[in-house]
Structures are given as structure tokens and as C-alpha cells.
C-alpha atoms as a PDB file:
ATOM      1  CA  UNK A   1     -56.683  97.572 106.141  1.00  0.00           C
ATOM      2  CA  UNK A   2     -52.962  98.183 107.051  1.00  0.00           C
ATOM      3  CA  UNK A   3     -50.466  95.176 105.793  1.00  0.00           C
ATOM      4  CA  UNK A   4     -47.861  94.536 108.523  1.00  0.00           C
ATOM      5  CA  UNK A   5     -44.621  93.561 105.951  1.00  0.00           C
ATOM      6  CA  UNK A   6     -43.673  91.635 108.455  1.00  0.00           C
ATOM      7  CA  UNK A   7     -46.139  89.221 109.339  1.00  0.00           C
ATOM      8  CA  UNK A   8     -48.412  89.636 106.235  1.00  0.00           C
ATOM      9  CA  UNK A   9     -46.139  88.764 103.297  1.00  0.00           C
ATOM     10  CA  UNK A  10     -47.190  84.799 103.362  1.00  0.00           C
ATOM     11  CA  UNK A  11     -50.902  86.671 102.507  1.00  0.00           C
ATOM     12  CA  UNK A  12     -50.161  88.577  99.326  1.00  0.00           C
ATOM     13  CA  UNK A  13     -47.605  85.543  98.081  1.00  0.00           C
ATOM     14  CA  UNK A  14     -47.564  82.332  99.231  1.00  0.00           C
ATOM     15  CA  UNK A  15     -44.189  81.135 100.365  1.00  0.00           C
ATOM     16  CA  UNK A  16     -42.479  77.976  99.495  1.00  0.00           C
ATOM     17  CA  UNK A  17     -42.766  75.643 102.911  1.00  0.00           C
ATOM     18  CA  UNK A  18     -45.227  78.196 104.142  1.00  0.00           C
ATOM     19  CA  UNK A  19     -47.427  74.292 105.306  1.00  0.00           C
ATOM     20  CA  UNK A  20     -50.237  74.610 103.267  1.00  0.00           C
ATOM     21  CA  UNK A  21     -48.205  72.414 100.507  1.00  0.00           C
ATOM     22  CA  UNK A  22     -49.516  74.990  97.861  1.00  0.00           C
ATOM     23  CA  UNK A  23     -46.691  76.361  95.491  1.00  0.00           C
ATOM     24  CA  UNK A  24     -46.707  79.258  92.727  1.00  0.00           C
ATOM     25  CA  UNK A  25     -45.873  78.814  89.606  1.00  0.00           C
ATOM     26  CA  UNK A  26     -42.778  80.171  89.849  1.00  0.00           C
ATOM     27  CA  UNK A  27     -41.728  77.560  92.865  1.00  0.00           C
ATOM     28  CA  UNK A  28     -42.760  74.997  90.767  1.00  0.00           C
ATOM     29  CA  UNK A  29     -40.423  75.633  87.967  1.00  0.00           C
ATOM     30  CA  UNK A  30     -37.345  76.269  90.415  1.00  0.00           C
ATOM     31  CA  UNK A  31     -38.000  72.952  92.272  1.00  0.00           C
ATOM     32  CA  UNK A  32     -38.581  70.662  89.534  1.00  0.00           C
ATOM     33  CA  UNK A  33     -35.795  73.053  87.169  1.00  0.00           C
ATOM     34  CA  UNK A  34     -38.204  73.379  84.648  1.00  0.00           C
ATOM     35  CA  UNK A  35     -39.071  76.867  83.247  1.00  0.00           C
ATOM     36  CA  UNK A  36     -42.396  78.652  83.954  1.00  0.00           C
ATOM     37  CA  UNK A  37     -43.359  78.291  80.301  1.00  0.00           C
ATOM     38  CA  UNK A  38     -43.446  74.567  81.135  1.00  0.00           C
ATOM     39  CA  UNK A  39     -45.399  74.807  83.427  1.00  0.00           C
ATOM     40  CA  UNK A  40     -48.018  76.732  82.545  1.00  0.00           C
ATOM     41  CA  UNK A  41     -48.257  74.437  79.570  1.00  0.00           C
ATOM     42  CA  UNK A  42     -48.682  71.389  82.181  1.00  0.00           C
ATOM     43  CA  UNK A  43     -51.641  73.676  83.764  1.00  0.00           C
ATOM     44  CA  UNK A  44     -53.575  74.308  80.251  1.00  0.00           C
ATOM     45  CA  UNK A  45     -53.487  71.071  78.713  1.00  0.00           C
ATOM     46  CA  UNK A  46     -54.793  69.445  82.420  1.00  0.00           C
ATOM     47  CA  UNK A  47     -52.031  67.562  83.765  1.00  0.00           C
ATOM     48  CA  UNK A  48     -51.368  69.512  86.419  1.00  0.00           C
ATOM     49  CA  UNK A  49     -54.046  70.959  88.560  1.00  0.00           C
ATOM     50  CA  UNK A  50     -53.818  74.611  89.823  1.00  0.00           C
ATOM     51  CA  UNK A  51     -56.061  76.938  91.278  1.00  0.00           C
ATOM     52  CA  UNK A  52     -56.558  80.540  90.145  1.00  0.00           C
ATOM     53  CA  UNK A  53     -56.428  82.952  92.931  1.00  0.00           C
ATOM     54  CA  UNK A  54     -56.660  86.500  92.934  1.00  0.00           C
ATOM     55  CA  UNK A  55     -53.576  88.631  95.108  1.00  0.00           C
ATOM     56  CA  UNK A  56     -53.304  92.208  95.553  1.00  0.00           C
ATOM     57  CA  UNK A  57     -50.900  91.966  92.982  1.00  0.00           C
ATOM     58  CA  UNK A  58     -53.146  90.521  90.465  1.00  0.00           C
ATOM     59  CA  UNK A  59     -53.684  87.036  89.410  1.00  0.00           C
ATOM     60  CA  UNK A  60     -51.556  83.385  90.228  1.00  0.00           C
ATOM     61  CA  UNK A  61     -52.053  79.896  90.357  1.00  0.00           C
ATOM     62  CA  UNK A  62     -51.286  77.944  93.399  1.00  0.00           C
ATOM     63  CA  UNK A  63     -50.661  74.209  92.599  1.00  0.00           C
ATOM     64  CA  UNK A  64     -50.515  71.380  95.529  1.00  0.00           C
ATOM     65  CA  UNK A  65     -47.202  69.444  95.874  1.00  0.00           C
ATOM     66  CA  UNK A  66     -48.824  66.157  95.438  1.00  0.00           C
ATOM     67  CA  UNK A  67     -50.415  67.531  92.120  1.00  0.00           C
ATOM     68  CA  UNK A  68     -47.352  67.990  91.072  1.00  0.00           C
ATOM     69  CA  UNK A  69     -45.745  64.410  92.254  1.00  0.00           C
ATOM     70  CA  UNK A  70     -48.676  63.215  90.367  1.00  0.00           C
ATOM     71  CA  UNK A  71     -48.004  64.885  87.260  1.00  0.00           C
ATOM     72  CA  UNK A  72     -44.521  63.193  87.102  1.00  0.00           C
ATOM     73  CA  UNK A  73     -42.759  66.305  87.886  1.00  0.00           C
ATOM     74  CA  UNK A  74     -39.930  64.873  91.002  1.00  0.00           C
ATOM     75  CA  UNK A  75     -39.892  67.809  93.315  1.00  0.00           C
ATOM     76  CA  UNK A  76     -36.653  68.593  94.821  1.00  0.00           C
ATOM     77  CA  UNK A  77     -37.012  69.260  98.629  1.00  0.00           C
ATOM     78  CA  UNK A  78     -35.090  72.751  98.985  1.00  0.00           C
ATOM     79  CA  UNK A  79     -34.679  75.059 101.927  1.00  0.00           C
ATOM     80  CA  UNK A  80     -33.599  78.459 100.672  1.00  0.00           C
ATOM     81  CA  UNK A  81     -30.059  78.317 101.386  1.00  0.00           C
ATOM     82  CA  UNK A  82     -30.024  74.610  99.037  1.00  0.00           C
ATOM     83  CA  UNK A  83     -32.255  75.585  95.902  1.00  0.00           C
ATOM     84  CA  UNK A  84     -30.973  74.143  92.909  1.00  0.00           C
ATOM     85  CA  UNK A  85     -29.050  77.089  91.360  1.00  0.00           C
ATOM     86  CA  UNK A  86     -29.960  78.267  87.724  1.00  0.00           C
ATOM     87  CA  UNK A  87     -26.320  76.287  87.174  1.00  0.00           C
ATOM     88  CA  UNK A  88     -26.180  72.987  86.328  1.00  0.00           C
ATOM     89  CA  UNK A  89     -27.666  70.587  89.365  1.00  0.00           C
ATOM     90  CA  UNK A  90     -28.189  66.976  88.095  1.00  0.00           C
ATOM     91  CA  UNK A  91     -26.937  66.910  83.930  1.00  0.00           C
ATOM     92  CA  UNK A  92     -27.911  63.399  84.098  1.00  0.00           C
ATOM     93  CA  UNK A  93     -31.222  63.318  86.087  1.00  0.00           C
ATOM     94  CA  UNK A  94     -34.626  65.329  85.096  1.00  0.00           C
ATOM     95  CA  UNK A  95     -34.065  67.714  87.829  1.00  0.00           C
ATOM     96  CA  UNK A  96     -30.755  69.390  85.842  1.00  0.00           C
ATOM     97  CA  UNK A  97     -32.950  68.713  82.579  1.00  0.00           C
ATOM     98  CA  UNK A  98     -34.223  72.129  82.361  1.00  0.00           C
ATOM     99  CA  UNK A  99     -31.376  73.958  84.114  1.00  0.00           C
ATOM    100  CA  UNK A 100     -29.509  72.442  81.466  1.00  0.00           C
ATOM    101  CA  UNK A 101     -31.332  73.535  78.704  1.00  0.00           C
ATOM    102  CA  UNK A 102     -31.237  76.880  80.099  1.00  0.00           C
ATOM    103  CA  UNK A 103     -27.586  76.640  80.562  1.00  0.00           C
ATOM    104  CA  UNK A 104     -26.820  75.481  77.063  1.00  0.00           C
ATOM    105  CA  UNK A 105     -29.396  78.075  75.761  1.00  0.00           C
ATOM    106  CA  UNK A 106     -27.435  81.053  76.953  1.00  0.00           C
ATOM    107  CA  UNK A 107     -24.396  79.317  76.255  1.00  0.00           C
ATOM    108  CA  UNK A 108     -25.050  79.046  72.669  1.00  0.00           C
ATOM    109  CA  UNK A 109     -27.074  82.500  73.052  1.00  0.00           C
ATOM    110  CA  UNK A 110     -23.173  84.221  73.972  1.00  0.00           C
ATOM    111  CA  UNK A 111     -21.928  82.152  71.454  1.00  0.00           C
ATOM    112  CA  UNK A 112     -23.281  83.634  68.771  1.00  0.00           C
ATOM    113  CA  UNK A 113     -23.175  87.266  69.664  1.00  0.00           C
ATOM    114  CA  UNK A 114     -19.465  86.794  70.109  1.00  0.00           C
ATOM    115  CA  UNK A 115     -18.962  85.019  66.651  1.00  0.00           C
ATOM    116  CA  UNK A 116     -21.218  87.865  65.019  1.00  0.00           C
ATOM    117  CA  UNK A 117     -18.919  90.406  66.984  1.00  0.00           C
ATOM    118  CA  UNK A 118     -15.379  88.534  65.473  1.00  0.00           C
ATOM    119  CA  UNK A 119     -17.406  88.147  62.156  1.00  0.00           C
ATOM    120  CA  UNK A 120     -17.597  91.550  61.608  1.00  0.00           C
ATOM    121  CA  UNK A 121     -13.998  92.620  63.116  1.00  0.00           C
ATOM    122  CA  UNK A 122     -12.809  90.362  59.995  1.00  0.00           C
ATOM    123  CA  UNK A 123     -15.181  91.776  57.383  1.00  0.00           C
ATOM    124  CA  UNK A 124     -13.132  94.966  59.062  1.00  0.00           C
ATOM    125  CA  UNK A 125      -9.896  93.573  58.546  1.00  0.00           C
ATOM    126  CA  UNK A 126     -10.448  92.115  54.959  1.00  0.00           C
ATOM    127  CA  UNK A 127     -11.952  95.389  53.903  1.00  0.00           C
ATOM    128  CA  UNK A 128      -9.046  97.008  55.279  1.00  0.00           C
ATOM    129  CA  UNK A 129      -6.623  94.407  53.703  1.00  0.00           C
ATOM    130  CA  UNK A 130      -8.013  94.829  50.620  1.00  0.00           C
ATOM    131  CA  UNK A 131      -8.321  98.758  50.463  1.00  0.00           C
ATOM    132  CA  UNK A 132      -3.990  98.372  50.850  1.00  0.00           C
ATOM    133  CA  UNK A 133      -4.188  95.652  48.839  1.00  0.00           C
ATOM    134  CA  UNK A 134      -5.514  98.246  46.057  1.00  0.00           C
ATOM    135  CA  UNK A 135      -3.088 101.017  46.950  1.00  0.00           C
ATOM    136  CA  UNK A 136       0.120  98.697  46.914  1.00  0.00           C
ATOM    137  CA  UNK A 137      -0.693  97.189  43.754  1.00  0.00           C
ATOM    138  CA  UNK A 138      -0.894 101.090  42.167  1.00  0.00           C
ATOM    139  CA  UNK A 139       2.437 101.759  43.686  1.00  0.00           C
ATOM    140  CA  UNK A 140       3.496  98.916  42.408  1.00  0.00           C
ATOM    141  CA  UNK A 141       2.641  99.380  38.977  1.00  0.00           C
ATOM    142  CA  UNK A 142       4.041 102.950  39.455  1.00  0.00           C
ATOM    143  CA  UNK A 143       7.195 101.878  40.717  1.00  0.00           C
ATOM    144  CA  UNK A 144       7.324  99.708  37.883  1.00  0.00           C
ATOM    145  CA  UNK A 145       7.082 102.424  35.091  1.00  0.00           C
ATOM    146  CA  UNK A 146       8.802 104.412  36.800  1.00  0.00           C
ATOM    147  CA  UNK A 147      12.205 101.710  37.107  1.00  0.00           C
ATOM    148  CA  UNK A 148      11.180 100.467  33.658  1.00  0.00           C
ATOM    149  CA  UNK A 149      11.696 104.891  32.443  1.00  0.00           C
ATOM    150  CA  UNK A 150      14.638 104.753  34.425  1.00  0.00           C
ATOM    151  CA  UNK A 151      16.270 101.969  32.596  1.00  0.00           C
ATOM    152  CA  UNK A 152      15.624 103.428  29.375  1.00  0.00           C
ATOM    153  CA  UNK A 153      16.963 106.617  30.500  1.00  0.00           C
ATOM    154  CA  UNK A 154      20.218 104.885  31.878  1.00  0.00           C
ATOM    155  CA  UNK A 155      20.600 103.010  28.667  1.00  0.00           C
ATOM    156  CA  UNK A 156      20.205 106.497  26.926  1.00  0.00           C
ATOM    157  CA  UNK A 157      22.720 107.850  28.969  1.00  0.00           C
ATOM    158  CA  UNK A 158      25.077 105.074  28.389  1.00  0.00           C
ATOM    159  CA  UNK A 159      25.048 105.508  24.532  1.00  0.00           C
ATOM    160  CA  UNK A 160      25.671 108.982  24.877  1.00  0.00           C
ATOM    161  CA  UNK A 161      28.522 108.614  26.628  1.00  0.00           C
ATOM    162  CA  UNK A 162      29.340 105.806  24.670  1.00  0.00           C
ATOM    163  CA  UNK A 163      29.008 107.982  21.817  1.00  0.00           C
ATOM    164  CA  UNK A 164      30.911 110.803  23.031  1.00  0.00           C
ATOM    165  CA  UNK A 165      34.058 108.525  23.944  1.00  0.00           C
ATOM    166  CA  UNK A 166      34.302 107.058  20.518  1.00  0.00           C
ATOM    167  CA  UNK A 167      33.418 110.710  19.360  1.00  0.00           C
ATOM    168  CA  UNK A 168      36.376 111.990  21.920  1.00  0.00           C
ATOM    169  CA  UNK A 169      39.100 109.670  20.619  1.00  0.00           C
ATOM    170  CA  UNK A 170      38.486 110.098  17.170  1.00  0.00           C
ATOM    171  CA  UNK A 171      38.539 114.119  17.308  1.00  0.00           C
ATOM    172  CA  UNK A 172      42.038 113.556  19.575  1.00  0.00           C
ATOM    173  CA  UNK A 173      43.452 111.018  17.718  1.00  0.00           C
ATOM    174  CA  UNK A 174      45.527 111.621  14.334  1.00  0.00           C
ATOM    175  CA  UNK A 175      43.524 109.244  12.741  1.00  0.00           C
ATOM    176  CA  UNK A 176      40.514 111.697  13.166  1.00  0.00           C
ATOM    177  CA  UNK A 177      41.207 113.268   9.530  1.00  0.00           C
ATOM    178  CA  UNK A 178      41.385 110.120   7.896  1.00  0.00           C
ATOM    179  CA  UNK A 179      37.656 109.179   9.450  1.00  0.00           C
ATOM    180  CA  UNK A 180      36.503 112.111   8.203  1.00  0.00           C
ATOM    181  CA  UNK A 181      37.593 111.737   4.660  1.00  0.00           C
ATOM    182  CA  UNK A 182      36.461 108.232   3.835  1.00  0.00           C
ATOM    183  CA  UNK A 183      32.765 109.118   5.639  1.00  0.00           C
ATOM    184  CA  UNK A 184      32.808 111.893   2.654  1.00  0.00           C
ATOM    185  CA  UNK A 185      34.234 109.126   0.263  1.00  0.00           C
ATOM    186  CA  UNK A 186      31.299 106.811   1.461  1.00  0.00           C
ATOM    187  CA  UNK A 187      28.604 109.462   0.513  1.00  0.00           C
END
């Protein structure tokens, strides 16, 4: 048997509005913004009554509207162009409820892959901070020897020259002879 696409679509998947007032599973969770999960859950514990029929394209329950009234899910009346969008319809009525949760799901889903992604640019940053940390403190402490040698060598230096100025005058100086012979007195 050859499927015509065009007229033999409504037999391999029912289509929302299609007048039999039967709905997929999927068409139940978009009109009453509930996920699928839901309602399959409504289906197995017996609240919601569905029947099992077999497609080309395997199996899929087909639940009537009023079942679904009855169940105390509100369906929303939609025509494709005004189905409640996976954004936020009603936040205050039931109809949002699930779009909501969905919402605020991947909201908090984005959330946290973007605070694990700036978590671990800072355990980048700290590691990094404290890697220079590490190699400024051992300049430091070189620097420091090294101004703490140069000091002493200064100070050296001074006395030297210190030295050799006193040294200087006294070999110049007439007095020079009489240093000399009291040091030998001395000792």
C-alpha cells in the first residue's frame, strides 16, 4: 500500500484538531504545559485514560480531550500559530506551571555550567597568582641579600678609604714621624 504524504499523514499520527478529539501524548503535554514524563505518569497510575495503538512508527497512546478535562488537566485551546511557547505562558496559572519549571530548570541548568566554567578560570588565576607569588618572594629574598652584601661592602669601602685618608695625612704631614715613634714607644 502506497502512503500519499499528503493526504495520509493524519493516519500514521494523529493531528491535534484532526475532530476525533483524540490527542498524543505529546499534544497533551504542550496543551496543558506539562512535560511528557507527567503524563505518562497520569496514564500508569489510572487517572487519565489512554488507549494503546499501534502506528507504523511503533507504539502511542491516544487520550480523549474530555479524559483529560476530567483528569483536572485545563486544556488550552491552541491553533498552531497560538501554542503556548516552551517560554513562560501563564507564571501564575497551572498552564505556565510546567513551562515554568522547565524554564527555571534550564535556567538554573546554564547557571551552573557557567559558575563551574568561572570556578575554574579562578582556580586558573589563583594558581597562577600564586606560582608569581612564589617567584617574587625568591627575588625578593635575593634582592635582599644581595642589598644587605652590598651594604657591607659599601661600609667596607668606606673604612678603607677612611683609613687611607687618616693614613694619607699622617704620611704627608710633619707630624707623621712623631706618630711613628710613640706607636714604637707604646709597644
Amino acid at each position: 500500500m502506497q502512503l500519499n504524504k499528503a493526504t495520509d499523514v493524519g493516519a500514521r499520527r494523529p493531528q491535534r484538531g484532526d475532530g476525533t478529539g483524540r490527542l498524543t501524548v505529546r499534544d497533551v503535554a504542550r496543551r496543558t504545559g506539562r512535560s511528557q514524563k507527567t503524563v505518562y505518569r497520569y496514564i500508569r497510575s489510572g487517572k487519565l485514560n489512554a488507549e494503546l495503538v499501534t502506528t507504523p512508527h511503533g507504539q502511542l497512546y491516544l487520550i480523549d480531550e474530555k479524559d483529560v478535562e476530567r483528569a483536572g488537566l485545563p486544556l488550552v485551546q491552541t491553533t498552531p500559530s497560538s501554542e503556548p511557547s516552551p517560554s513562560l505562558v501563564d507564571p501564575a496559572g497551572s498552564v505556565g506551571d510546567g513551562a515554568l519549571v522547565r524554564y527555571l530548570q534550564n535556567e538554573i541548568a546554564g547557571l551552573k555550567s557557567e559558575t563551574r566554567r568561572l570556578r575554574g578560570e579562578l582556580d586558573r588565576a589563583l594558581y597562577i597568582i600564586g606560582v608569581y607569588r612564589g617567584r617574587l618572594e625568591g627575588i625578593q629574598r635575593r634582592l635582599s641579600s644581595a642589598c644587605r652584601g652590598r651594604s657591607r661592602a659599601e661600609r667596607n669601602l668606606l673604612q678603607a678609604r677612611n683609613d687611607a685618608d687618616f693614613y694619607r695625612s699622617r704620611a704627608t704631614s710633619d707630624r707623621s714621624t712623631d706618630f711613628w715613634t710613640s706607636w714604637i714607644r707604646r709597644h
